[in-house]
N, C-alpha and C. Protein backbone atom coordinates (compact mmCIF):
# COMPACT_ATOMS: atom_id res chain seq x y z
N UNK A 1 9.11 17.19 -4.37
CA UNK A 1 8.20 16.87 -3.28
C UNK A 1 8.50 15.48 -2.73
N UNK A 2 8.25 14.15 -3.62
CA UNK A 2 9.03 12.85 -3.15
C UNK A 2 10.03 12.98 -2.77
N UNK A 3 11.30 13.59 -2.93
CA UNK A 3 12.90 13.90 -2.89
C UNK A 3 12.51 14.02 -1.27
N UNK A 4 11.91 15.37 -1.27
CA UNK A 4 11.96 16.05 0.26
C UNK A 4 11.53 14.94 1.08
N UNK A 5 10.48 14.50 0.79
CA UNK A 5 9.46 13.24 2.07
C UNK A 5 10.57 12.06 2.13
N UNK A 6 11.22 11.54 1.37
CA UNK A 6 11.95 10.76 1.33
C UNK A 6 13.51 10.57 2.31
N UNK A 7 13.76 12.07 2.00
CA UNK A 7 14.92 12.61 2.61
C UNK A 7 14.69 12.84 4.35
N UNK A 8 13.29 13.32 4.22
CA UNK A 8 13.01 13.59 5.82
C UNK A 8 12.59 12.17 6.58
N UNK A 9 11.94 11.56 5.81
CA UNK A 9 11.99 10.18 6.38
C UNK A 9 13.54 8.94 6.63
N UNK A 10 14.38 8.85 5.64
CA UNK A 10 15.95 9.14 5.80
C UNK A 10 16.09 9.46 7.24
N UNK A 11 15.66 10.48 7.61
CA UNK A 11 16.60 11.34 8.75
C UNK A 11 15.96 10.37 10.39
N UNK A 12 14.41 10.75 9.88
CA UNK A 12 14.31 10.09 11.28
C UNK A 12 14.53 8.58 11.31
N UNK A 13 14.43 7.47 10.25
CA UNK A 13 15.11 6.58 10.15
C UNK A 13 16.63 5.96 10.78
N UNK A 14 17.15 7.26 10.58
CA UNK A 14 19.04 6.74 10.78
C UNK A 14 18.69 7.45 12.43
N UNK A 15 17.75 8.53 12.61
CA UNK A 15 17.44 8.76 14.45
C UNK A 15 17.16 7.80 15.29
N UNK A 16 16.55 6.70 14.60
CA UNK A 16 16.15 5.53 15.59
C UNK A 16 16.60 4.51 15.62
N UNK A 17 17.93 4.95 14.29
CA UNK A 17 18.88 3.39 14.56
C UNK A 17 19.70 3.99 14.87
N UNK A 18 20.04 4.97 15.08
CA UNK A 18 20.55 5.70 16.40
C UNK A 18 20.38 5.03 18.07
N UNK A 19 19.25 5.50 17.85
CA UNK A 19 18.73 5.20 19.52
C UNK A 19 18.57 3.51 19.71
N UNK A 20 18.45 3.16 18.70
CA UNK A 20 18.46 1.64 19.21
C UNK A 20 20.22 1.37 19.73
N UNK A 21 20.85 1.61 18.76
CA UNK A 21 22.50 1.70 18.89
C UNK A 21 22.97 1.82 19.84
N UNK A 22 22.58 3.08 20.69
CA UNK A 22 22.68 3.36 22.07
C UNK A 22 22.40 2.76 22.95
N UNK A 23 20.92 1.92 22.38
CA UNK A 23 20.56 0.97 23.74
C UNK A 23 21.32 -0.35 23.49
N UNK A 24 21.76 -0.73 22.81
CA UNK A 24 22.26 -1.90 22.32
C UNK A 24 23.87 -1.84 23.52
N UNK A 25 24.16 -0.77 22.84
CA UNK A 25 25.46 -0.54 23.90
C UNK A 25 25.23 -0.32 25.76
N UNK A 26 24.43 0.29 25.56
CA UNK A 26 24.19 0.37 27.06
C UNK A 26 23.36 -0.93 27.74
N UNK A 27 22.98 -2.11 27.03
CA UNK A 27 22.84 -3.10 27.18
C UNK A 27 24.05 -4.37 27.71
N UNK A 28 24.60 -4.02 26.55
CA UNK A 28 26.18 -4.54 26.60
C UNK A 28 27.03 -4.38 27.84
N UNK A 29 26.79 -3.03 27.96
CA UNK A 29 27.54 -2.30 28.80
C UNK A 29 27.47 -2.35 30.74
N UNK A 30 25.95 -2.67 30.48
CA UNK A 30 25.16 -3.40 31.73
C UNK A 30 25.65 -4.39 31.89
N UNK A 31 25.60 -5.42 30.69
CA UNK A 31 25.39 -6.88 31.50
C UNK A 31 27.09 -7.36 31.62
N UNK A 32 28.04 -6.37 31.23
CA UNK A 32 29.65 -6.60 31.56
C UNK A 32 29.84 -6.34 32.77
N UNK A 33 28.97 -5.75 33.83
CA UNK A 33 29.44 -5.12 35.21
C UNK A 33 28.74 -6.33 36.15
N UNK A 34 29.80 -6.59 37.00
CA UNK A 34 29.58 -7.69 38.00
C UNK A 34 28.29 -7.26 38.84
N UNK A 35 28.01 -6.30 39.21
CA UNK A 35 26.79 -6.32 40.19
C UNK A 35 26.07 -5.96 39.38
N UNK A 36 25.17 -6.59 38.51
CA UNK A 36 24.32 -5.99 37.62
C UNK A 36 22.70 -6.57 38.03
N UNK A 37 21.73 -6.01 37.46
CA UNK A 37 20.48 -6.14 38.46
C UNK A 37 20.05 -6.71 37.24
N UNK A 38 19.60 -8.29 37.42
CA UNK A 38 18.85 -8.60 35.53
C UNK A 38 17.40 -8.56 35.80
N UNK A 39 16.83 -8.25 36.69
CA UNK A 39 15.62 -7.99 36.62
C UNK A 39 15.29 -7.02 35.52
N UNK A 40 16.24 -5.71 35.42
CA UNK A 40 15.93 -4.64 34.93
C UNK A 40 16.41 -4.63 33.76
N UNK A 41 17.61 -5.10 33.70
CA UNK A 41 17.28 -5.75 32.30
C UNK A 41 16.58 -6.80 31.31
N UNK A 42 16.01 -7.54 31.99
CA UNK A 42 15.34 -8.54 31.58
C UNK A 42 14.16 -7.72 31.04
N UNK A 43 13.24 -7.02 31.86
CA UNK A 43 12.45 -6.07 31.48
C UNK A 43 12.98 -5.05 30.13
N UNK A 44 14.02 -4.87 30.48
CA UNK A 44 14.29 -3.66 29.47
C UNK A 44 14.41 -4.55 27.96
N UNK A 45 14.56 -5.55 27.94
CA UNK A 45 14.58 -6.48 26.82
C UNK A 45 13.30 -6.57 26.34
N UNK A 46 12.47 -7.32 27.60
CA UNK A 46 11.28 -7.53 26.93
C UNK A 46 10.12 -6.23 26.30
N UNK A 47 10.38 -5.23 26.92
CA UNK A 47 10.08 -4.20 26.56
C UNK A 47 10.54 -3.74 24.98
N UNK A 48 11.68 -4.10 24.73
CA UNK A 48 12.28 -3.70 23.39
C UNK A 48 11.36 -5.07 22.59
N UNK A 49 11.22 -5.99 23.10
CA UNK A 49 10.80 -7.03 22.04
C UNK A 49 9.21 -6.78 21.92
N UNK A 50 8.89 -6.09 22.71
CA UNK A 50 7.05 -5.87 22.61
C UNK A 50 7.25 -4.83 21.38
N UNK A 51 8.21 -3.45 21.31
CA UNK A 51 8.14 -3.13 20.31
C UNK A 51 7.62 -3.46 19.08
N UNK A 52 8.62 -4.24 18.80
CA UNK A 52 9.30 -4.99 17.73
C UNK A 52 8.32 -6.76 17.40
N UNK A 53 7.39 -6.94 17.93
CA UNK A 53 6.83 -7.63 17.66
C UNK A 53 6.08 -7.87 16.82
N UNK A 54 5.68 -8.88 15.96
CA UNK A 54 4.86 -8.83 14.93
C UNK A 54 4.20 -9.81 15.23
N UNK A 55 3.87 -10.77 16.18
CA UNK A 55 2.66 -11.86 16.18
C UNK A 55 1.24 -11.31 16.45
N UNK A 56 0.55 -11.79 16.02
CA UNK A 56 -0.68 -11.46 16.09
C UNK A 56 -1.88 -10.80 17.25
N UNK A 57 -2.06 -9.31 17.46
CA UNK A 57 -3.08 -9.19 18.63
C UNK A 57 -3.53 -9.72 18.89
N UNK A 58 -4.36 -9.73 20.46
CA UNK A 58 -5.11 -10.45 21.12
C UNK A 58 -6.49 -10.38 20.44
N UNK A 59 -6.46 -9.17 19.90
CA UNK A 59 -7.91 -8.74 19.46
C UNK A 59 -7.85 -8.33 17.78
N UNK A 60 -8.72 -8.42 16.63
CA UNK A 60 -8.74 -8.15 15.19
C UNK A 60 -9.25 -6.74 15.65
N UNK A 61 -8.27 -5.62 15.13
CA UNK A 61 -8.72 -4.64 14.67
C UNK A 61 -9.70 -3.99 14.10
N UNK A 62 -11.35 -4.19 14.23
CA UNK A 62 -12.13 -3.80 13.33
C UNK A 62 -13.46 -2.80 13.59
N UNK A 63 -14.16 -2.44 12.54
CA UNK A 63 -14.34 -1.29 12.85
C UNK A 63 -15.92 -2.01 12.90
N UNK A 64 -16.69 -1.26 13.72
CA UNK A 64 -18.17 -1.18 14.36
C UNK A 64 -19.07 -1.72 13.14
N UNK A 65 -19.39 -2.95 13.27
CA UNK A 65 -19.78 -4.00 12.16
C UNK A 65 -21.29 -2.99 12.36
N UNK A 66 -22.16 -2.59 13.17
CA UNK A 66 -23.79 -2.23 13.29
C UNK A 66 -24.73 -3.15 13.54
N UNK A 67 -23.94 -4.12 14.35
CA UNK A 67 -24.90 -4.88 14.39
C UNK A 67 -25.55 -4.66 15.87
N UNK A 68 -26.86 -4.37 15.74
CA UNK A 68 -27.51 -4.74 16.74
C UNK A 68 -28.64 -5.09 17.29
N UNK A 69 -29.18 -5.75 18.36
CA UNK A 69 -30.05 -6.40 18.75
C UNK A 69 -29.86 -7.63 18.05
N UNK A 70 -31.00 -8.43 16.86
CA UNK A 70 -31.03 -9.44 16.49
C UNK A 70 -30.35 -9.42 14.96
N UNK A 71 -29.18 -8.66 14.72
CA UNK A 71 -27.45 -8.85 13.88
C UNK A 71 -28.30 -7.70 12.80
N UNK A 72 -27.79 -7.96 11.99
CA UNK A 72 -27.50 -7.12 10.87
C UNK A 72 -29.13 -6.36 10.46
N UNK A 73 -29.42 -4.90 9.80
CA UNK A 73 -30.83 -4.87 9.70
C UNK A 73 -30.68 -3.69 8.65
N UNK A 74 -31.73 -3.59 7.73
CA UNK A 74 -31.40 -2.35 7.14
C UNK A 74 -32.14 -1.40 7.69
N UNK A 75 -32.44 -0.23 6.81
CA UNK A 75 -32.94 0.81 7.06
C UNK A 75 -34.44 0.64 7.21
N UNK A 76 -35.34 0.01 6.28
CA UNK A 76 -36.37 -0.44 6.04
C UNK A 76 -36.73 -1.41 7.59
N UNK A 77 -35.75 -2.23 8.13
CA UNK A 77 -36.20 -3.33 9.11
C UNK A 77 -36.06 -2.06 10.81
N UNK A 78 -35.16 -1.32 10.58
CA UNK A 78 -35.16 -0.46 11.87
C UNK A 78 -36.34 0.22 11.56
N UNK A 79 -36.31 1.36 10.75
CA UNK A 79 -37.63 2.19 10.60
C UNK A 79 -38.96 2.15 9.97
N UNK A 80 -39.70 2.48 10.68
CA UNK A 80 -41.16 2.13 9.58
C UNK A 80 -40.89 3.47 8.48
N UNK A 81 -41.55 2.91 7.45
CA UNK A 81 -41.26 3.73 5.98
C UNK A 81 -42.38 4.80 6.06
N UNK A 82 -42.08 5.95 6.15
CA UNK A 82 -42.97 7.33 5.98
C UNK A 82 -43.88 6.91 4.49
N UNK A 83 -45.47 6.55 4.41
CA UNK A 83 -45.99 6.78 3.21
C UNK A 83 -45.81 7.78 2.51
N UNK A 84 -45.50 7.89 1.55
CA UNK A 84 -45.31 8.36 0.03
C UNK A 84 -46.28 9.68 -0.20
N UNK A 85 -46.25 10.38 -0.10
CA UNK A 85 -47.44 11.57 -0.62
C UNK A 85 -46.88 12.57 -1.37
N UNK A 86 -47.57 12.63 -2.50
CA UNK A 86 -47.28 13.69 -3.97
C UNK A 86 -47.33 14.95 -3.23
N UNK A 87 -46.00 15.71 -3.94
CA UNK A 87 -45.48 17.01 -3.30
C UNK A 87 -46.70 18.44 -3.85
N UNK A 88 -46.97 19.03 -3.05
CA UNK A 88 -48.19 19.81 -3.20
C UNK A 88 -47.67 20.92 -4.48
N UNK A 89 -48.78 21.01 -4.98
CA UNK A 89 -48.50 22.31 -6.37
C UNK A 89 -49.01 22.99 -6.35
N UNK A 90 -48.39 24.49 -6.04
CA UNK A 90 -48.95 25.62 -5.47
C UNK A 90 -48.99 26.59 -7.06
């Protein structure tokens, strides 16, 4: 079971250093030709580097803290507590 996941991950691995490969060359391959447009490559760069970026989002990832109105509240402070009444014995 690890063997297999491992192996299939392998595959698409060497697929996308594949495709980077390709762009690498066709990068190359662009900026050797005298009339070349660097707008579009300039973009096509920065585009590859947004990928590949690791500095920090604009924003922390996080998930719906509950806070609301006046911040944090429990159950007891949102709802009034139903009094207590002994279950009937039939």
């Amino acid at each position: 079971m690890l063997i297999s996941e491992l192996k299939m991950q392998e595959g698409v691995l060497s697929d996308r250093l594949v495709k980077i490969m390709n762009m690498i060359a066709h990068l190359q391959h662009v900026n050797e030709k005298q009339s070349r447009k660097t707008d579009e490559v300039r973009q096509f760069v920065k585009d590859m580097l947004r990928v590949f970026n690791h500095d920090s989002p604009n924003y922390f990832p996080t998930g719906w803290a509950g806070d609301v109105g006046d911040g944090p509240t429990t159950a007891y402070d949102a709802l009034e507590p139903k009094k207590w009444k002994p279950a009937d014995k039939k």
